[in-house]
N, C-alpha and C. Protein backbone atom coordinates (compact mmCIF):
# COMPACT_ATOMS: atom_id res chain seq x y z
N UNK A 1 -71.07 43.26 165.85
CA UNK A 1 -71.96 43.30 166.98
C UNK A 1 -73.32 42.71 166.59
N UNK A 2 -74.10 43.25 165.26
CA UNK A 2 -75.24 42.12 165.14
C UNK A 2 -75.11 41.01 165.01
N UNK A 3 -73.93 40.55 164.57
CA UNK A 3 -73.55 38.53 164.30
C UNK A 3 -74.16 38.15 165.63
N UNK A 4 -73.60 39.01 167.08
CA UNK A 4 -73.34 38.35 168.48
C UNK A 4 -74.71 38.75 168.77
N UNK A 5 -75.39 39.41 168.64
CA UNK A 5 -76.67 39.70 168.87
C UNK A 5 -77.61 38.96 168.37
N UNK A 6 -77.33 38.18 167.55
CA UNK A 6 -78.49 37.69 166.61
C UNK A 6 -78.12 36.49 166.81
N UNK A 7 -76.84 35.81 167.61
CA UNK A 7 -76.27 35.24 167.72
C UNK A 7 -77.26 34.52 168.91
N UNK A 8 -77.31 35.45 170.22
CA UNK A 8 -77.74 35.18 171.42
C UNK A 8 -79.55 35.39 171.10
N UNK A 9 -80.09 35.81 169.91
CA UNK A 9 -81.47 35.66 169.94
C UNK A 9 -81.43 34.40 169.78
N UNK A 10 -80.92 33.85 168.47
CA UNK A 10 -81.18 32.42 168.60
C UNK A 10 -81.08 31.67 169.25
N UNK A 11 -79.91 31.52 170.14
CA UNK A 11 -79.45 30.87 171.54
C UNK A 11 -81.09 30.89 172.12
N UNK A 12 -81.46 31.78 172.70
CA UNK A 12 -82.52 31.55 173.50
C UNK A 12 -83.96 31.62 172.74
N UNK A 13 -84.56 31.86 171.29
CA UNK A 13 -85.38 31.11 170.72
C UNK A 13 -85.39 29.86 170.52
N UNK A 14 -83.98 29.12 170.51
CA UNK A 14 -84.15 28.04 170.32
C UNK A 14 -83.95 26.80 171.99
N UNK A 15 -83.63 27.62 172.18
CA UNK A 15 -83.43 27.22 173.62
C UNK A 15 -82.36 26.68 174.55
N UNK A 16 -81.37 27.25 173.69
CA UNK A 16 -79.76 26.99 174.00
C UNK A 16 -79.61 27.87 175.38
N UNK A 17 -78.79 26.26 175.95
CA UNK A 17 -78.42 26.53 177.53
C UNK A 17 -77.33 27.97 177.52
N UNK A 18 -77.41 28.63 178.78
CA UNK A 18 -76.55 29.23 178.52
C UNK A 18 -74.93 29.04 179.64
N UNK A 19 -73.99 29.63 179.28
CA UNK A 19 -72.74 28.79 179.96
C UNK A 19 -72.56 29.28 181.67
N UNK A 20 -73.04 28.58 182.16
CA UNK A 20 -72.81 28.36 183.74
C UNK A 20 -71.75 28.84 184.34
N UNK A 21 -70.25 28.35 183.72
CA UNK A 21 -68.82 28.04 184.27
C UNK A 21 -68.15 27.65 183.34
N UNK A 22 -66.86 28.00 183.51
CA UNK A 22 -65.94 28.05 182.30
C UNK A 22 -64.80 27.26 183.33
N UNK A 23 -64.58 26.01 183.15
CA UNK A 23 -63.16 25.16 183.24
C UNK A 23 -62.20 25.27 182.04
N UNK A 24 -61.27 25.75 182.49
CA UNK A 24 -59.73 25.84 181.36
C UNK A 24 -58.77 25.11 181.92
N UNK A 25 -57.88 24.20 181.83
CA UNK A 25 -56.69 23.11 182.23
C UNK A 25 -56.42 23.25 180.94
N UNK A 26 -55.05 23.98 181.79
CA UNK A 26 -53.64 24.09 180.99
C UNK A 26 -53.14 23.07 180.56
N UNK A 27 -53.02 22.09 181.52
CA UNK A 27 -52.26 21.02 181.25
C UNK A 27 -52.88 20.00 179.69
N UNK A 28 -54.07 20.54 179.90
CA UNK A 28 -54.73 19.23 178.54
C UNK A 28 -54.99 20.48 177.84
N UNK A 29 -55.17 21.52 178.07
CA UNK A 29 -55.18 22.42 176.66
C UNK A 29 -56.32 22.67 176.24
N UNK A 30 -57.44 22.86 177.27
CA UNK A 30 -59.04 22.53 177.17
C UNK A 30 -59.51 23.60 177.65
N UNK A 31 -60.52 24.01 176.67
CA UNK A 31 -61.71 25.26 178.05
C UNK A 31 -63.20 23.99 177.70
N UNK A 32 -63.58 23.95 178.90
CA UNK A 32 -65.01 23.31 179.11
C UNK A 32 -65.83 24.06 179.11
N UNK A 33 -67.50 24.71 178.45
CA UNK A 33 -68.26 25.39 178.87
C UNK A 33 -68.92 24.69 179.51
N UNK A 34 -69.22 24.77 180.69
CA UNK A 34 -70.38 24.09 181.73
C UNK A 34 -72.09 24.51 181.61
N UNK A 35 -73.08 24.20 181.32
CA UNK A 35 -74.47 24.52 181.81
C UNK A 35 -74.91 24.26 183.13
N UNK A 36 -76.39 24.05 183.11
CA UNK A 36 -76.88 23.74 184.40
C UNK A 36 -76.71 22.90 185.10
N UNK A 37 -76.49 22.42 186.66
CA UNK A 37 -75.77 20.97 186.74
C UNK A 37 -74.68 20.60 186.77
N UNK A 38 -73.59 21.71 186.08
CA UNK A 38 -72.47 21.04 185.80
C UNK A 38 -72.33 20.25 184.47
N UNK A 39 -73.73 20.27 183.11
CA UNK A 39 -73.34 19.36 181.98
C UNK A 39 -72.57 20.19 180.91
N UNK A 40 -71.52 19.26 180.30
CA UNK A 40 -70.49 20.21 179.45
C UNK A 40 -71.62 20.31 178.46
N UNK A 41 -71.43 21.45 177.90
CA UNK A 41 -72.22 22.31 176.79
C UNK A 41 -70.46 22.16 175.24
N UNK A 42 -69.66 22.13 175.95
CA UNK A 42 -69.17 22.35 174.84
C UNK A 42 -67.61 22.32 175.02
N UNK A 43 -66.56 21.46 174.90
CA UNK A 43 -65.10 21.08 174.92
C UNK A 43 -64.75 22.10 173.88
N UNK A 44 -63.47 22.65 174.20
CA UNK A 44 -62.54 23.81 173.08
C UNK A 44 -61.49 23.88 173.45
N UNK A 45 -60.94 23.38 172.36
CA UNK A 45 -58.99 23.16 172.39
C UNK A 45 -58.81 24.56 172.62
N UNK A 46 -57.68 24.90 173.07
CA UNK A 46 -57.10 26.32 173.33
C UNK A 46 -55.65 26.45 173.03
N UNK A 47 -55.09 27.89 173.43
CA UNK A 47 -54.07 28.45 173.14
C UNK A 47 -53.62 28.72 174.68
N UNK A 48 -52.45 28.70 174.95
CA UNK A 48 -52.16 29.76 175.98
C UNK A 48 -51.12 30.50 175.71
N UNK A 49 -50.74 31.11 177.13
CA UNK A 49 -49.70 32.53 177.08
C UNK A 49 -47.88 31.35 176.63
N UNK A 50 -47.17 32.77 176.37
CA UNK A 50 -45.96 31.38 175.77
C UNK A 50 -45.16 30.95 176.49
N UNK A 51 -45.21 31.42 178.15
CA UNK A 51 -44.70 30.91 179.47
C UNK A 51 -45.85 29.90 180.34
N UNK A 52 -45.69 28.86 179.69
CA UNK A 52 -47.24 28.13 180.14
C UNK A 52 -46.95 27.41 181.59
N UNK A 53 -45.92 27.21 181.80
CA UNK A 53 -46.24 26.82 183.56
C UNK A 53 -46.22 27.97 184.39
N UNK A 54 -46.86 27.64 185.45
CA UNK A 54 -46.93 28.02 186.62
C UNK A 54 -48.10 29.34 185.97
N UNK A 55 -48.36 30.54 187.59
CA UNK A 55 -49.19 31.07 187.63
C UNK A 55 -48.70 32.80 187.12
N UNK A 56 -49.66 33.16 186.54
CA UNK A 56 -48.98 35.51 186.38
C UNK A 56 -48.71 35.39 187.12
N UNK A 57 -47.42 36.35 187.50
CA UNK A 57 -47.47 36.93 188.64
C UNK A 57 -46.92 38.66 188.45
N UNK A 58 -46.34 38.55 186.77
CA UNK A 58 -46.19 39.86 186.91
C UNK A 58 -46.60 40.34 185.46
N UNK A 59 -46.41 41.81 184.86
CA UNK A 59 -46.93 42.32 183.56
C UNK A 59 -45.72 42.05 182.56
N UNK A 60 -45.70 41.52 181.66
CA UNK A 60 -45.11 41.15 180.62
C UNK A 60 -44.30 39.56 180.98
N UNK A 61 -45.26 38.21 182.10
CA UNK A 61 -44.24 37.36 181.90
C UNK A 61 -44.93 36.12 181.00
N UNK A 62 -45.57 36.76 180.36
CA UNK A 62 -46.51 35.88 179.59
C UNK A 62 -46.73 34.75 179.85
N UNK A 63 -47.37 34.58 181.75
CA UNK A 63 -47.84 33.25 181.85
C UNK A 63 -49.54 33.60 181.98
N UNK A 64 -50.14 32.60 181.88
CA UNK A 64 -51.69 32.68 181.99
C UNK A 64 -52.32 32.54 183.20
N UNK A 65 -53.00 33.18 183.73
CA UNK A 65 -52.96 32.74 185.30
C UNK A 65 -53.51 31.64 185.45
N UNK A 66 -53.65 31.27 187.11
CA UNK A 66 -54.60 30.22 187.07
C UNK A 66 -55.35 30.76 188.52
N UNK A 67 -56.67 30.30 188.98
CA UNK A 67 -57.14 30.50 189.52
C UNK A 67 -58.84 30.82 189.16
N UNK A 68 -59.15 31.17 190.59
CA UNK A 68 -60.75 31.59 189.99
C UNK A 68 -61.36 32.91 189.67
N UNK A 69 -61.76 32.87 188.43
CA UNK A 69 -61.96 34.68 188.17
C UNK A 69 -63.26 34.19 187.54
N UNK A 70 -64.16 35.75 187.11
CA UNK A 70 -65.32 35.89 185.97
C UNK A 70 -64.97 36.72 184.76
N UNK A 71 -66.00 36.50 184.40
CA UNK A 71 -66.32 37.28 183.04
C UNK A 71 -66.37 38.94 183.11
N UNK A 72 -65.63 39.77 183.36
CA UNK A 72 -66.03 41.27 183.32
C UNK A 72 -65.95 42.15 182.50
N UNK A 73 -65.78 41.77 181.21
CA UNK A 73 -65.75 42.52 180.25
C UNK A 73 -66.09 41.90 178.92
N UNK A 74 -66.76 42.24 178.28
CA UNK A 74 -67.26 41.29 176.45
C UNK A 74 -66.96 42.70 175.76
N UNK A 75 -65.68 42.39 174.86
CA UNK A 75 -65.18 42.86 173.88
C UNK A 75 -65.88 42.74 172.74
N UNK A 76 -66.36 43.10 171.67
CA UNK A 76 -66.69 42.87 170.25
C UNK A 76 -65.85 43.80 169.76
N UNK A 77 -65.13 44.58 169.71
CA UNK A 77 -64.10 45.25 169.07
C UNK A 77 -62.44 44.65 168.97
N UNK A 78 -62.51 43.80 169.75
CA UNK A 78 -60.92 42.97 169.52
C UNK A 78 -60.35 42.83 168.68
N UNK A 79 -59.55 42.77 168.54
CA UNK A 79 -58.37 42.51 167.69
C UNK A 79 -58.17 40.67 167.38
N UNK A 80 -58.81 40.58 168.08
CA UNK A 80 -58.74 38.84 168.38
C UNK A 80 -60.18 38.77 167.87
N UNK A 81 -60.79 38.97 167.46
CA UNK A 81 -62.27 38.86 166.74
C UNK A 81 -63.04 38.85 167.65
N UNK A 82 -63.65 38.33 168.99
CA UNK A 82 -63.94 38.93 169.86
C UNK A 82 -63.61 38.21 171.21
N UNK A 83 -63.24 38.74 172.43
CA UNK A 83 -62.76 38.32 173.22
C UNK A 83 -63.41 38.96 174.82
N UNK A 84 -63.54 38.08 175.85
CA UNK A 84 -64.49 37.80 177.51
C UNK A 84 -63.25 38.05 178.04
N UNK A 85 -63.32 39.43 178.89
CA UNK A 85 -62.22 40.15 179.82
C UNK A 85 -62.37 39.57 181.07
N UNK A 86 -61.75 38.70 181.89
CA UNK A 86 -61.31 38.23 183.07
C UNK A 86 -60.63 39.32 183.74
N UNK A 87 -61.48 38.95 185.01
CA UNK A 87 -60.83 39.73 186.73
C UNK A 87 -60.12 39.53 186.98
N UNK A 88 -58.67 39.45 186.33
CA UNK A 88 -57.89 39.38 186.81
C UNK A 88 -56.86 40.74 186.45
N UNK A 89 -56.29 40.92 187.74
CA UNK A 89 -56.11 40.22 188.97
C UNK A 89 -56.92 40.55 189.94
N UNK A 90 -57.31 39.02 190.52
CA UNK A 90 -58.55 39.28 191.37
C UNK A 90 -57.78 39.53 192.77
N UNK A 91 -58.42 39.27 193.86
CA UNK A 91 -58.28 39.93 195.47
C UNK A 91 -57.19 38.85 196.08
N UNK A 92 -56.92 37.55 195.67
CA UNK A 92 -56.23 37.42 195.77
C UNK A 92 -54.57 36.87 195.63
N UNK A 93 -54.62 37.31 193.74
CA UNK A 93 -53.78 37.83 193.28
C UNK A 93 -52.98 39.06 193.97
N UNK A 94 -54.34 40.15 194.45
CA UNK A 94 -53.93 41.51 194.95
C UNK A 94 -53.15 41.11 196.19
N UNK A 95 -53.85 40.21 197.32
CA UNK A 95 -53.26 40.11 198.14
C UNK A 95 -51.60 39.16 198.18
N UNK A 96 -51.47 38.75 197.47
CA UNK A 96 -50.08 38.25 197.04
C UNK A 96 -49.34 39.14 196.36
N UNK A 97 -49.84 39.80 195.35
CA UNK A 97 -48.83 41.33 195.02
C UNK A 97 -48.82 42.29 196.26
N UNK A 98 -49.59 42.76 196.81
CA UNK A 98 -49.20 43.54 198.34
C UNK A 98 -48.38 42.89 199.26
N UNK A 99 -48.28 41.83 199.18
CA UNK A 99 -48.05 40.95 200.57
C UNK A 99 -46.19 40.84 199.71
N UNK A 100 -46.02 41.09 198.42
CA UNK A 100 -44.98 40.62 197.28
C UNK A 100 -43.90 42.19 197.54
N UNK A 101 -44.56 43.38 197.69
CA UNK A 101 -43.89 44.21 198.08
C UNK A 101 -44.21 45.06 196.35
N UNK A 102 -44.83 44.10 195.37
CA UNK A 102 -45.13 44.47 194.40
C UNK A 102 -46.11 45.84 193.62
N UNK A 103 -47.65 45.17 194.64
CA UNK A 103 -48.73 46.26 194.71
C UNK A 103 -48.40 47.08 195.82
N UNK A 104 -49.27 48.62 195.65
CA UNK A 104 -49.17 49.47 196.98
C UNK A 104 -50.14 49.11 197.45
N UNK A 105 -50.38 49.99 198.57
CA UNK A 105 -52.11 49.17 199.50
C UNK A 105 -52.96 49.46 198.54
N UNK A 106 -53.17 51.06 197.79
CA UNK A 106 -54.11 51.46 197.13
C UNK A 106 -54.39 50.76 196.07
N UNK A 107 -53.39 50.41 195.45
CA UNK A 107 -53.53 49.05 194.37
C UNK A 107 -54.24 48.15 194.94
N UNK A 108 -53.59 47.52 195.54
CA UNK A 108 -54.16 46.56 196.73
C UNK A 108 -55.93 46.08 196.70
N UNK A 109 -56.05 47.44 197.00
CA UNK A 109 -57.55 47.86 197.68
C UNK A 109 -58.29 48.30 196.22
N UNK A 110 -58.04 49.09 195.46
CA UNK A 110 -58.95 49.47 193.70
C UNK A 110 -58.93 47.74 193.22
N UNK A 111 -58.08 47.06 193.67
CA UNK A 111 -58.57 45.34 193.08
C UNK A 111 -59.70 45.11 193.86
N UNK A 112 -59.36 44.78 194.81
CA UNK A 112 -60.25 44.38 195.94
C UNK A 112 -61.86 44.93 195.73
N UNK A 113 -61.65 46.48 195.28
CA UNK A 113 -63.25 47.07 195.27
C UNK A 113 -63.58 46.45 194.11
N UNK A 114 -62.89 47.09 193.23
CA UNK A 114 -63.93 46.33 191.63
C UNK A 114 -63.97 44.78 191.75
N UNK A 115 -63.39 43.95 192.13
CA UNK A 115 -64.48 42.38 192.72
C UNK A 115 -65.31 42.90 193.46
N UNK A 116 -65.62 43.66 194.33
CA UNK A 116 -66.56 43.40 194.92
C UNK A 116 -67.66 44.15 194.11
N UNK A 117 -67.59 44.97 193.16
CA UNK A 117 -68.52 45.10 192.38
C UNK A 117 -68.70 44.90 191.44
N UNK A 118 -68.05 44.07 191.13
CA UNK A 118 -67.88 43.14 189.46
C UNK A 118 -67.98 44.26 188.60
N UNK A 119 -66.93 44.92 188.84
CA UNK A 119 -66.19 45.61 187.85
C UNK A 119 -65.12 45.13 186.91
N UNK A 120 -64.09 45.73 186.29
CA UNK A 120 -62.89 44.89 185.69
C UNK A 120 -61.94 45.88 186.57
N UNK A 121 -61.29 45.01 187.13
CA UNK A 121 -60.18 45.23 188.26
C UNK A 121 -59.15 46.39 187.00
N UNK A 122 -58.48 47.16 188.10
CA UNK A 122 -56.90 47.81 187.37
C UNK A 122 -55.92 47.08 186.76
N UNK A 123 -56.13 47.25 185.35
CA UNK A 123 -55.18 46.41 184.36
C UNK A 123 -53.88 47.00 184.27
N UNK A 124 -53.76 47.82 184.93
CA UNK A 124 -52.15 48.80 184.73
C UNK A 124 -51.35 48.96 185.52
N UNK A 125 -51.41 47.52 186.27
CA UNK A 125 -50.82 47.17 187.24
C UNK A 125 -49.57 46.38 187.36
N UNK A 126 -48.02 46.61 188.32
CA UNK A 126 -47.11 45.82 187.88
C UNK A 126 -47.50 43.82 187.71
N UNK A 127 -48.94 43.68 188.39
CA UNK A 127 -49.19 42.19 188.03
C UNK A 127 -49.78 42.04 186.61
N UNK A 128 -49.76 43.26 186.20
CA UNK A 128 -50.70 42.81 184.92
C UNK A 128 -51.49 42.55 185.09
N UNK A 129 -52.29 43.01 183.56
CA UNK A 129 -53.73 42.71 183.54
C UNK A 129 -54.49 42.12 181.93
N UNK A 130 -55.39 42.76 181.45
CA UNK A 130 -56.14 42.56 180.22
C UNK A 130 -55.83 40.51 179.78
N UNK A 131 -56.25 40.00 180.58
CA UNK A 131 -56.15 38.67 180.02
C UNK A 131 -57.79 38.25 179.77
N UNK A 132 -57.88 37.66 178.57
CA UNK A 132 -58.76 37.39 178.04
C UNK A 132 -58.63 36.38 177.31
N UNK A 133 -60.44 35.85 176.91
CA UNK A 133 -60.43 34.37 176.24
C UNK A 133 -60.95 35.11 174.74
N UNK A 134 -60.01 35.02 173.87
CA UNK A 134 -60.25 35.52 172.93
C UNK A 134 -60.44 34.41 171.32
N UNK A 135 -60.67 34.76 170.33
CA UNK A 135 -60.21 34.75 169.25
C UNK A 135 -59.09 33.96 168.46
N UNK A 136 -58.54 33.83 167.57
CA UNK A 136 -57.31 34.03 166.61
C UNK A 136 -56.54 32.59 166.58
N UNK A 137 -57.32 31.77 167.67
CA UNK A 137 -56.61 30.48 167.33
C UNK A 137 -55.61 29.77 166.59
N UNK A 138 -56.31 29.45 165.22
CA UNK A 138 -56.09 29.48 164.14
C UNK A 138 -54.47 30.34 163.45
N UNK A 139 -54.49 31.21 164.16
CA UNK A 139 -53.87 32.27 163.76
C UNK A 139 -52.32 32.68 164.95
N UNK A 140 -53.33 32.63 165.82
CA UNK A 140 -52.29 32.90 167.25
C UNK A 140 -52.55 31.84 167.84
N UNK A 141 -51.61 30.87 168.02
CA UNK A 141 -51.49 29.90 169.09
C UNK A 141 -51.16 30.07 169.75
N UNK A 142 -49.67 30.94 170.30
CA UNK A 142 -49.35 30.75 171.75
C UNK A 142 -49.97 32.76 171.74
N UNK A 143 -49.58 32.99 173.37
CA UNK A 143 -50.13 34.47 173.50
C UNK A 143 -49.63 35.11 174.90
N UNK A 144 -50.23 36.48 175.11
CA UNK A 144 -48.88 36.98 175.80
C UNK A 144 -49.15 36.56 177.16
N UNK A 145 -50.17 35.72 177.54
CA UNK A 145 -50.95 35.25 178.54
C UNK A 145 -52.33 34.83 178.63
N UNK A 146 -53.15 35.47 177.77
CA UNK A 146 -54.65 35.10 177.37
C UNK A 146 -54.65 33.82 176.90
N UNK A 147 -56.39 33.37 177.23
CA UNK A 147 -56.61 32.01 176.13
C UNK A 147 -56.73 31.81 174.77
N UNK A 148 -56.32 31.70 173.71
CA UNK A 148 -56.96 32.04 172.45
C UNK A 148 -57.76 30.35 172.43
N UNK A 149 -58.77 30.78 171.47
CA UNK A 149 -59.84 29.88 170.78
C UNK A 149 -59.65 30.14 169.47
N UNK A 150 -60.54 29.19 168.57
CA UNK A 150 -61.27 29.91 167.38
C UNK A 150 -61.83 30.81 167.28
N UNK A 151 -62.13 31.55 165.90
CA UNK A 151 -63.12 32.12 165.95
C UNK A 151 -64.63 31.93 165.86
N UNK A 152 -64.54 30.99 165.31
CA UNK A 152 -66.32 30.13 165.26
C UNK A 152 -66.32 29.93 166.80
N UNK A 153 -65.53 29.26 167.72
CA UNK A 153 -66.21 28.86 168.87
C UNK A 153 -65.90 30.04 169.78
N UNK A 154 -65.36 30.92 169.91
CA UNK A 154 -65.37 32.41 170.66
C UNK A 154 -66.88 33.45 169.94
N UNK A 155 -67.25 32.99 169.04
CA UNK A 155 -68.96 33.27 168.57
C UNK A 155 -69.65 32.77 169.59
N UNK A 156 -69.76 31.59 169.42
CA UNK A 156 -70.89 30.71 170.05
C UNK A 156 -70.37 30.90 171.32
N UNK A 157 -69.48 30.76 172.12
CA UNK A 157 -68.95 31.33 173.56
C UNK A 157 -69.58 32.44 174.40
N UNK A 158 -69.53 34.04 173.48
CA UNK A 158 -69.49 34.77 173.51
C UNK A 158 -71.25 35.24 173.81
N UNK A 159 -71.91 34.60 172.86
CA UNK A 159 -73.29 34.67 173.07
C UNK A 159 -73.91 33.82 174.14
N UNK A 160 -73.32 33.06 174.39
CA UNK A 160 -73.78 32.35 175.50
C UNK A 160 -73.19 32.63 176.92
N UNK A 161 -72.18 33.60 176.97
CA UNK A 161 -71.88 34.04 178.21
C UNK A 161 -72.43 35.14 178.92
N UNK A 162 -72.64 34.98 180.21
CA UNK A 162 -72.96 36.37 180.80
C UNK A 162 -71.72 37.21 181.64
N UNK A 163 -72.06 38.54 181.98
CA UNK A 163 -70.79 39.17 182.39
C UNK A 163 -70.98 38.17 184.01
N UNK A 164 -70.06 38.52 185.00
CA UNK A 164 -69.98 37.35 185.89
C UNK A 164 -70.26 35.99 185.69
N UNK A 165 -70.00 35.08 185.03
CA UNK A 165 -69.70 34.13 184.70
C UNK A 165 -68.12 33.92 185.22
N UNK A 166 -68.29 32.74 186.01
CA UNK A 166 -67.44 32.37 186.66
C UNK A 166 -66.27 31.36 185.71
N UNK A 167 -65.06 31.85 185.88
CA UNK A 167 -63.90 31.33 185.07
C UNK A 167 -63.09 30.29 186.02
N UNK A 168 -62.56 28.73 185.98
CA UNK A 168 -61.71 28.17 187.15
C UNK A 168 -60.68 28.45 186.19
N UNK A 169 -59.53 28.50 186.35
CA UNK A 169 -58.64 28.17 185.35
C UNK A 169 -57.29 27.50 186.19
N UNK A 170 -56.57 25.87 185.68
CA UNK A 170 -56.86 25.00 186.77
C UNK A 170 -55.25 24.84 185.71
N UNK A 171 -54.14 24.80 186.49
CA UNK A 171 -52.49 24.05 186.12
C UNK A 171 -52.76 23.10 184.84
């Protein structure tokens, strides 16, 4: 926790942008950090889940989702060295698992609230949850749906993100 702390003093003593938006395409195998404007701050090869086409749709099919989520959770205790908890499944994920016969309404609806208060949605859900841009690259290439990175660039990531920080994550 002081690495990431001391991490993000410097970031902003020195005057490092901080990350705007996070583009991930599956298809090229890329997370983009975006700054102000839209200028890339920073290209990072990635990992994905080991069912890499198409979108989650349920808990254990180890695909990665795609769609638009944020940042709702910063791990420094990971297992993945440290890893940025995504909303997913967001509202309307939820509304495709309700509409799927999958979620109940109440499911349904505990997604629905925590987006609206940028919370981290119910991970214990038959769509699954806990997907994150983590760590272990190097180490873990493919994963049970999360992004893996490095660990040097899930540092520098990590300090430069804020919680709501908006995630696209794009086929």
């Amino acid at each position: 926790m002081a690495l990431v702390v001391t991490v993000l003093a410097m970031a902003h003593l020195f005057g490092r942008d901080m990350v705007k938006e996070i583009v991930i395409s599956k298809s090229e195998r890329t997370l983009v950090a975006l700054g102000e404007s839209g200028r890339v701050l920073k290209r990072i090869p990635i990992g994905l889940g080991r069912s890499e086409n198409g979108h989650k749709q349920r808990e254990g099919d180890e695909r990665t989702p795609e769609g638009d989520y944020r940042v709702c959770f910063k791990n420094t205790r990971s297992r993945f060295h440290l890893s940025l908890g995504l909303d997913y499944p967001n509202p309307a994920d939820a509304a495709d698992g309700l509409r799927d016969g999958v979620l109940t309404a109440a499911e349904h609806d505990a997604i629905v609230e925590a987006h609206r208060r940028g919370d981290v949605p119910p991970w214990k859900t038959a769509l699954g949850g806990e997907i994150f841009i983590h760590g272990g690259l190097d180490v873990h290439p493919a994963t049970a749906g999360c992004v893996a990175i490095r660990d040097r660039d899930v540092e520098e990531l990590f300090a430069l993100v804020e919680l709501g920080t908006p995630v696209r994550i794009l086929p």
